[in-house]
N, C-alpha and C. Protein backbone atom coordinates (compact mmCIF):
# COMPACT_ATOMS: atom_id res chain seq x y z
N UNK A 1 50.63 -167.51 -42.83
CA UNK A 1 50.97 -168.31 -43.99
C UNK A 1 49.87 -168.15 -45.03
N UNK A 2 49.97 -167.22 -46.51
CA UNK A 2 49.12 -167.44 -46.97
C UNK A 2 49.04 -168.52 -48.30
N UNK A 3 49.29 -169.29 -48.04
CA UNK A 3 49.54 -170.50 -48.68
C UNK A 3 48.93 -171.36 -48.56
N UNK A 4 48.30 -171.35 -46.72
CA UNK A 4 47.37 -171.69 -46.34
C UNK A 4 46.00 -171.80 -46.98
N UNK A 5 45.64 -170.05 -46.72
CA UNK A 5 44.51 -170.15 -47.23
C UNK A 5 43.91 -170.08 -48.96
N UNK A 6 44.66 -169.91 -49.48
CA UNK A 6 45.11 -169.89 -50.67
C UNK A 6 44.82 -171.41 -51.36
N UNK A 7 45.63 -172.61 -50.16
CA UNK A 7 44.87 -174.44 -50.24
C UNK A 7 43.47 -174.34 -49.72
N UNK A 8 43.22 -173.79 -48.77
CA UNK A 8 41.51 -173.67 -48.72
C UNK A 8 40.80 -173.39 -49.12
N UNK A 9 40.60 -172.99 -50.26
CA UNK A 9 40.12 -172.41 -51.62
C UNK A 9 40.68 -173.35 -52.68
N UNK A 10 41.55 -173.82 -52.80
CA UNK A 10 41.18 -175.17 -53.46
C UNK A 10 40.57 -176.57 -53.10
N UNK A 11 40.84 -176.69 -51.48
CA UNK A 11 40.38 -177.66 -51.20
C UNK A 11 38.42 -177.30 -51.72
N UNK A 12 38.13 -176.01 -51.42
CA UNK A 12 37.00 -175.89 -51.75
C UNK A 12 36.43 -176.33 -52.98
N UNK A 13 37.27 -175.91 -53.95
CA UNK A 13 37.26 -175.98 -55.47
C UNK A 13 37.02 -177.89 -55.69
N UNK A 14 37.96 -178.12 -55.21
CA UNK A 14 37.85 -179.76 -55.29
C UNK A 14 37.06 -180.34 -54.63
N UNK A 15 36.68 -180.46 -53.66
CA UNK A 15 35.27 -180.23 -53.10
C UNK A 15 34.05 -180.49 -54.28
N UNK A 16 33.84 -179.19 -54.34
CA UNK A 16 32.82 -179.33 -54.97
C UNK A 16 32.97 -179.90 -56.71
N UNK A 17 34.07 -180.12 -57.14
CA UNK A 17 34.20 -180.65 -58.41
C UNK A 17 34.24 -182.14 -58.06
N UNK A 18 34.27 -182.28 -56.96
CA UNK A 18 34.18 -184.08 -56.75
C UNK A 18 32.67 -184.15 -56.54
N UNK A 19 32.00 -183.30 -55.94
CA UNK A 19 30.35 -183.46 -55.78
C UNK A 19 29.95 -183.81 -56.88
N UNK A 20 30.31 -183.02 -58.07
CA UNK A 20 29.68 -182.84 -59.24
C UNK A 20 29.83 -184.31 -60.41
N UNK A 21 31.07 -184.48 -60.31
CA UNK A 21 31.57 -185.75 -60.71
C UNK A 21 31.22 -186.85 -60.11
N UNK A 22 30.84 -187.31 -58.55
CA UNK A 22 30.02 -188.32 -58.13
C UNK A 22 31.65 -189.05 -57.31
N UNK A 23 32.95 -188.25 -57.43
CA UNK A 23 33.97 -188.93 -56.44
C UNK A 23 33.65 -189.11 -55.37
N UNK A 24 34.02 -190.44 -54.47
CA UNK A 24 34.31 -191.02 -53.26
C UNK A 24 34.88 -190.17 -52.47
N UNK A 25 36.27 -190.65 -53.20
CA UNK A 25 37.23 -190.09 -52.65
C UNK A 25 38.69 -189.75 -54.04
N UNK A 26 39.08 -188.32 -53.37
CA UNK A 26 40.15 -188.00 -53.82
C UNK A 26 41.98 -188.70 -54.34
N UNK A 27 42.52 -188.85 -54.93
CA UNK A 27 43.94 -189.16 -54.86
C UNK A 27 45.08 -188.72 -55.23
N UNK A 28 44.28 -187.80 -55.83
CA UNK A 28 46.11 -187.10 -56.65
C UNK A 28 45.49 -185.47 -56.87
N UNK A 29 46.36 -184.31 -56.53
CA UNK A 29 45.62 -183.45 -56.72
C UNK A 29 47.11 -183.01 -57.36
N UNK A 30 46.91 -181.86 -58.79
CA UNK A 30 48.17 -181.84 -59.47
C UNK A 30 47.71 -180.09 -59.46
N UNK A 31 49.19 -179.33 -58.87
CA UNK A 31 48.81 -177.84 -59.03
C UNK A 31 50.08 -177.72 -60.01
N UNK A 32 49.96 -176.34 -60.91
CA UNK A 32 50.95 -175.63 -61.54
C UNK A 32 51.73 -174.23 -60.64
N UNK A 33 53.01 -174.42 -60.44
CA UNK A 33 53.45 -173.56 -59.81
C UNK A 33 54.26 -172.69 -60.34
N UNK A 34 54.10 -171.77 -60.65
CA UNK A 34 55.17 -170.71 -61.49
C UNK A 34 56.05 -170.20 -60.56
N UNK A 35 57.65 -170.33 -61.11
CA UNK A 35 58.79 -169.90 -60.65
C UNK A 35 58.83 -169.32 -59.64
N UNK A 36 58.44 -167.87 -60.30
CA UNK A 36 58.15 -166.82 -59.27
C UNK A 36 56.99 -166.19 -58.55
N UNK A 37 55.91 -167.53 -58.33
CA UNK A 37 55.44 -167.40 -57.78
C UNK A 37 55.39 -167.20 -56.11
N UNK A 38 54.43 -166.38 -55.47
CA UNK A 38 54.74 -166.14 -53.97
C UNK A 38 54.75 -167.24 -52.87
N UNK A 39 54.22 -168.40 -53.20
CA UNK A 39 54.11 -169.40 -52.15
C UNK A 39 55.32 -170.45 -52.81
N UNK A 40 56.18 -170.70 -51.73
CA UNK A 40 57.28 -172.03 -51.60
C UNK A 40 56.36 -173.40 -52.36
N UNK A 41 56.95 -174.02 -52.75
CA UNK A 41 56.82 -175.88 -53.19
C UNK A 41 56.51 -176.36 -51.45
N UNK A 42 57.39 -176.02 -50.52
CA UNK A 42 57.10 -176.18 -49.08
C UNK A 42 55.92 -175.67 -48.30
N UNK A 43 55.89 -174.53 -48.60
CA UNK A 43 54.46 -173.69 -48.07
C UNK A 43 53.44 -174.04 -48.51
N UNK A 44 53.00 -175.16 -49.97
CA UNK A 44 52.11 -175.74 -50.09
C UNK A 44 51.93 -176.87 -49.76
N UNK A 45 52.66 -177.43 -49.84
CA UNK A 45 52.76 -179.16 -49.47
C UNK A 45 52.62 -179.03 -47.80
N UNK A 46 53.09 -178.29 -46.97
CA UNK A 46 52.69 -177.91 -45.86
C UNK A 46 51.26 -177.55 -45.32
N UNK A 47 50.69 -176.75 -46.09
CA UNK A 47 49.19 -176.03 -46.09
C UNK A 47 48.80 -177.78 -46.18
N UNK A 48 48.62 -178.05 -47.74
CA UNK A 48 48.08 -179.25 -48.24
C UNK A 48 47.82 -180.45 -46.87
N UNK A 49 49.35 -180.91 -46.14
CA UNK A 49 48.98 -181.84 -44.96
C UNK A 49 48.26 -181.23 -43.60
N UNK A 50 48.44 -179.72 -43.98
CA UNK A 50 47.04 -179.57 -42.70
C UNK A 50 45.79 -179.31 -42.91
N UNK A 51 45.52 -179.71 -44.12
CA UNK A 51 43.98 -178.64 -44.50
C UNK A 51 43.51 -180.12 -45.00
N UNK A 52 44.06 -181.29 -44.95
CA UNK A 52 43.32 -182.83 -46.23
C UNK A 52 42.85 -183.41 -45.43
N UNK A 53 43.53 -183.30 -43.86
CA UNK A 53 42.83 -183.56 -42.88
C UNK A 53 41.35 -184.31 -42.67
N UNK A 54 40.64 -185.16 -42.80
CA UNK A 54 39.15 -185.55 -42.35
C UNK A 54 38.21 -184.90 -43.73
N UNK A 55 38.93 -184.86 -44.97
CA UNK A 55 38.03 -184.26 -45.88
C UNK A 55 38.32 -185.78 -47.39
N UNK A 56 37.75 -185.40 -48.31
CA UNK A 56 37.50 -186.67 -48.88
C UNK A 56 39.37 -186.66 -50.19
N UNK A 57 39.78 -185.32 -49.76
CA UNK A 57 41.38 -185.99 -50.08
C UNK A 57 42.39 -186.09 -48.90
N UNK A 58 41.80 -186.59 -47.93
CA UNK A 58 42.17 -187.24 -46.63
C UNK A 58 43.86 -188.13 -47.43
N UNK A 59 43.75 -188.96 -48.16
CA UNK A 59 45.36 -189.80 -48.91
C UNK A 59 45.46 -189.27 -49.92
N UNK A 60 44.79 -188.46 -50.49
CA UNK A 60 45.44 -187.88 -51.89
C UNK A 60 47.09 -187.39 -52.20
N UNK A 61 47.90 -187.42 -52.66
CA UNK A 61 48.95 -186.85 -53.20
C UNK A 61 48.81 -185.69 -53.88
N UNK A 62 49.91 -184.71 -53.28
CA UNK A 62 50.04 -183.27 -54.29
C UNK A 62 51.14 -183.66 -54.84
N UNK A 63 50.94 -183.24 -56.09
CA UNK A 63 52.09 -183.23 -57.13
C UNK A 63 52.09 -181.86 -57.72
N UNK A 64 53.45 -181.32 -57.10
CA UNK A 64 53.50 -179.91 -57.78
C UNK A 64 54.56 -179.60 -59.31
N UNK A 65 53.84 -179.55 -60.43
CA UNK A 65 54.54 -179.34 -61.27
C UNK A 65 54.65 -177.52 -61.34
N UNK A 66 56.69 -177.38 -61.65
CA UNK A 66 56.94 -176.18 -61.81
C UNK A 66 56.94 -175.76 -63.22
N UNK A 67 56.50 -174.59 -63.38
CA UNK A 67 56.78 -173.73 -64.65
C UNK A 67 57.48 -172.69 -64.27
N UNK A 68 57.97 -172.69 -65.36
CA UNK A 68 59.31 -171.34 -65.39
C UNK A 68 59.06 -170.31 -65.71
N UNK A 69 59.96 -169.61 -65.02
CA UNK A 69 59.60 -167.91 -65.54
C UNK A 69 60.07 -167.64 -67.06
N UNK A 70 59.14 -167.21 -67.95
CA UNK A 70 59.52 -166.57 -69.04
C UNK A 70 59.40 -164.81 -69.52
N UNK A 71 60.31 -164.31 -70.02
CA UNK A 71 60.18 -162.89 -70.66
C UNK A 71 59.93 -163.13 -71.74
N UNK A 72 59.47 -161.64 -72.47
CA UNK A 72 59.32 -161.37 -73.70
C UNK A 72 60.09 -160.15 -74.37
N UNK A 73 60.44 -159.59 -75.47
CA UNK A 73 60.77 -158.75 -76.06
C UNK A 73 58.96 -158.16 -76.88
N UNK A 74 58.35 -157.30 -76.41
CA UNK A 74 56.94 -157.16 -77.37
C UNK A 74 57.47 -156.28 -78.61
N UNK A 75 58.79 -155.64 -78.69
CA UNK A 75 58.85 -155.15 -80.09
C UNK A 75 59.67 -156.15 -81.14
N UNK A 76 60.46 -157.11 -80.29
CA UNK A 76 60.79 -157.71 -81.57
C UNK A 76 60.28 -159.11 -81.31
N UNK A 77 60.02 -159.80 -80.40
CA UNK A 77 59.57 -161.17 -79.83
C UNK A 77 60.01 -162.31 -79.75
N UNK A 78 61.47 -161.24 -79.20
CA UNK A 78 62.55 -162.46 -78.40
C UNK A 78 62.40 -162.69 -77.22
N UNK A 79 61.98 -163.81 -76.57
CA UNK A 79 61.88 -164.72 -75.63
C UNK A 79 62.98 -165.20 -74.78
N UNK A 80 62.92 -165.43 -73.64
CA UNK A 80 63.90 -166.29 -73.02
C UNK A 80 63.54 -166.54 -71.49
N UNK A 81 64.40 -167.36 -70.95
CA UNK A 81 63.92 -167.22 -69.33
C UNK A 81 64.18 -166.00 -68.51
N UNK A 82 63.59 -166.04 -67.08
CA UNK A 82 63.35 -165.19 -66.81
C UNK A 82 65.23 -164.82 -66.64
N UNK A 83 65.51 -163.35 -66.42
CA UNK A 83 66.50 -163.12 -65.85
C UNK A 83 66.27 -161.44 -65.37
N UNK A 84 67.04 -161.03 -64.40
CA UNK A 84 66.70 -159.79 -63.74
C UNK A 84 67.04 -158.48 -65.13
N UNK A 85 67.79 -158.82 -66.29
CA UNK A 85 67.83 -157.82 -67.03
C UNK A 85 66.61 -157.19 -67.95
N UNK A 86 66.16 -156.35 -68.06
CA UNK A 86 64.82 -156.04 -68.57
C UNK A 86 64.97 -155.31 -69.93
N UNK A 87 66.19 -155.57 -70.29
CA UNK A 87 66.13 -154.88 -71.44
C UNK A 87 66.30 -156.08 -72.39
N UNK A 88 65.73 -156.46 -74.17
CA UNK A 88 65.82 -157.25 -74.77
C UNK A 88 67.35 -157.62 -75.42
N UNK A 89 67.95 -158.51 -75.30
CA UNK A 89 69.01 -159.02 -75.58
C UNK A 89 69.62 -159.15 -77.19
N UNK A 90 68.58 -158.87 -78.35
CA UNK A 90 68.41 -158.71 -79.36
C UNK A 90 68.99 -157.78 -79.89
N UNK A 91 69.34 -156.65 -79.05
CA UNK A 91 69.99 -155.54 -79.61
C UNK A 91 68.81 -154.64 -80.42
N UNK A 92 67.39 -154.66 -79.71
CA UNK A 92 66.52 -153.73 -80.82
C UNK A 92 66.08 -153.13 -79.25
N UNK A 93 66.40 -152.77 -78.26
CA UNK A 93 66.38 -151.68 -77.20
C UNK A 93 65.57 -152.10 -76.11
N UNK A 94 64.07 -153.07 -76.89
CA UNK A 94 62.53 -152.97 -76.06
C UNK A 94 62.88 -153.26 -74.44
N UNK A 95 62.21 -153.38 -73.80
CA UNK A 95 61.97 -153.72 -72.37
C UNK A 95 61.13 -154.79 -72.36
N UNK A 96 61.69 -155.79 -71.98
CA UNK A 96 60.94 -157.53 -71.71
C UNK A 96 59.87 -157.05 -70.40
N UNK A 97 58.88 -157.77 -71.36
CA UNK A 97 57.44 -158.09 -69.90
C UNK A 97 57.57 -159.66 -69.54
N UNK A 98 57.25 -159.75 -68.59
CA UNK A 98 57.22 -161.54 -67.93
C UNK A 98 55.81 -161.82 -68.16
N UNK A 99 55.95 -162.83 -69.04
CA UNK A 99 54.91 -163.47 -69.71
C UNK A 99 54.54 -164.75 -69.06
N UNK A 100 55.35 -165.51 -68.13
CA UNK A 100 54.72 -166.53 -67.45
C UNK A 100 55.76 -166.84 -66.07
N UNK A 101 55.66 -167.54 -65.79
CA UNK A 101 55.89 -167.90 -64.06
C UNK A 101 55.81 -167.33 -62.94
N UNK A 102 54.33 -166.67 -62.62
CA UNK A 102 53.79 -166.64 -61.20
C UNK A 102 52.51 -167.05 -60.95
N UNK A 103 51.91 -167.85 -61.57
CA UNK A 103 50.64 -167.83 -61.78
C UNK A 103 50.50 -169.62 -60.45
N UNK A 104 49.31 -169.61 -59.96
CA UNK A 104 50.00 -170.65 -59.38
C UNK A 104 48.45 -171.11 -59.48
N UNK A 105 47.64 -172.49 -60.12
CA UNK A 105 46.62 -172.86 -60.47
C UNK A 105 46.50 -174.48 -59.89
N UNK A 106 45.42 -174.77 -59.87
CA UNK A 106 44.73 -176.16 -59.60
C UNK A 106 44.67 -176.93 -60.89
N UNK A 107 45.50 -177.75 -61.49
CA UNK A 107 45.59 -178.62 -62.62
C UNK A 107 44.63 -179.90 -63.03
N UNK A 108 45.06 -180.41 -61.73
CA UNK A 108 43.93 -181.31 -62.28
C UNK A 108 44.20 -182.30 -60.98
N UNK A 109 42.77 -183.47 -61.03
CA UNK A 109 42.31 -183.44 -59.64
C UNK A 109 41.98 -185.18 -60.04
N UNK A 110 42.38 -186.23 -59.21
CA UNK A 110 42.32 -187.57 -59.80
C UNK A 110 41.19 -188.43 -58.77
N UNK A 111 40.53 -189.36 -58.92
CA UNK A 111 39.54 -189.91 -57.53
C UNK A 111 38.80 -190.58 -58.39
N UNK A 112 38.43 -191.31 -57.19
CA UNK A 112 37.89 -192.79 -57.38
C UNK A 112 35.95 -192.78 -56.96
């Protein structure tokens, strides 16, 4: 499961951003999950209840907010969600790049 370790590296991250800040303890930890990103909404929230375990976001809450996949047109810079067609819908020929939803980040981190 690398989803797993992937939360262990944030738990790290938070960790030490609670050192720095002078937190107790943890309560809300908020990640951004892009669409098509490789790890499930499940495969984290899963990782998350085995890794909070005896650490100082022992009750914290994950709240996973999703972002969506977006394309682009780079010659004319028509936009839209993601969809498997790669050619721009505009009728000017280009080939859409995916400009957002896989990126999967640590948002922001709440404690007392």
């Amino acid at each position: 499961m690398h989803g797993l370790a992937w939360m262990k590296e944030v738990l790290g991250e938070i960790e030490a951003a609670s050192t720095c800040s002078g937190l107790e303890k943890v309560i809300k930890v908020t990640l951004r999950r892009g669409e098509l990103s490789h790890h499930s909404q499940e495969e984290l929230e899963l990782a998350w209840d085995l890794i909070k375990k005896d650490t100082i976001c022992q009750h914290a809450i994950l709240v996973i907010e999703e972002e969506p996949a977006l394309i682009r047109c780079p010659a004319c810079g028509w936009e839209a969600g993601w969809q498997s067609d790669l050619l721009c819908c505009q009728g000017c020929g280009g080939r859409v790049e995916l400009v957002s939803g896989t990126d999967l980040q640590l948002v922001g981190i709440q404690g007392i």
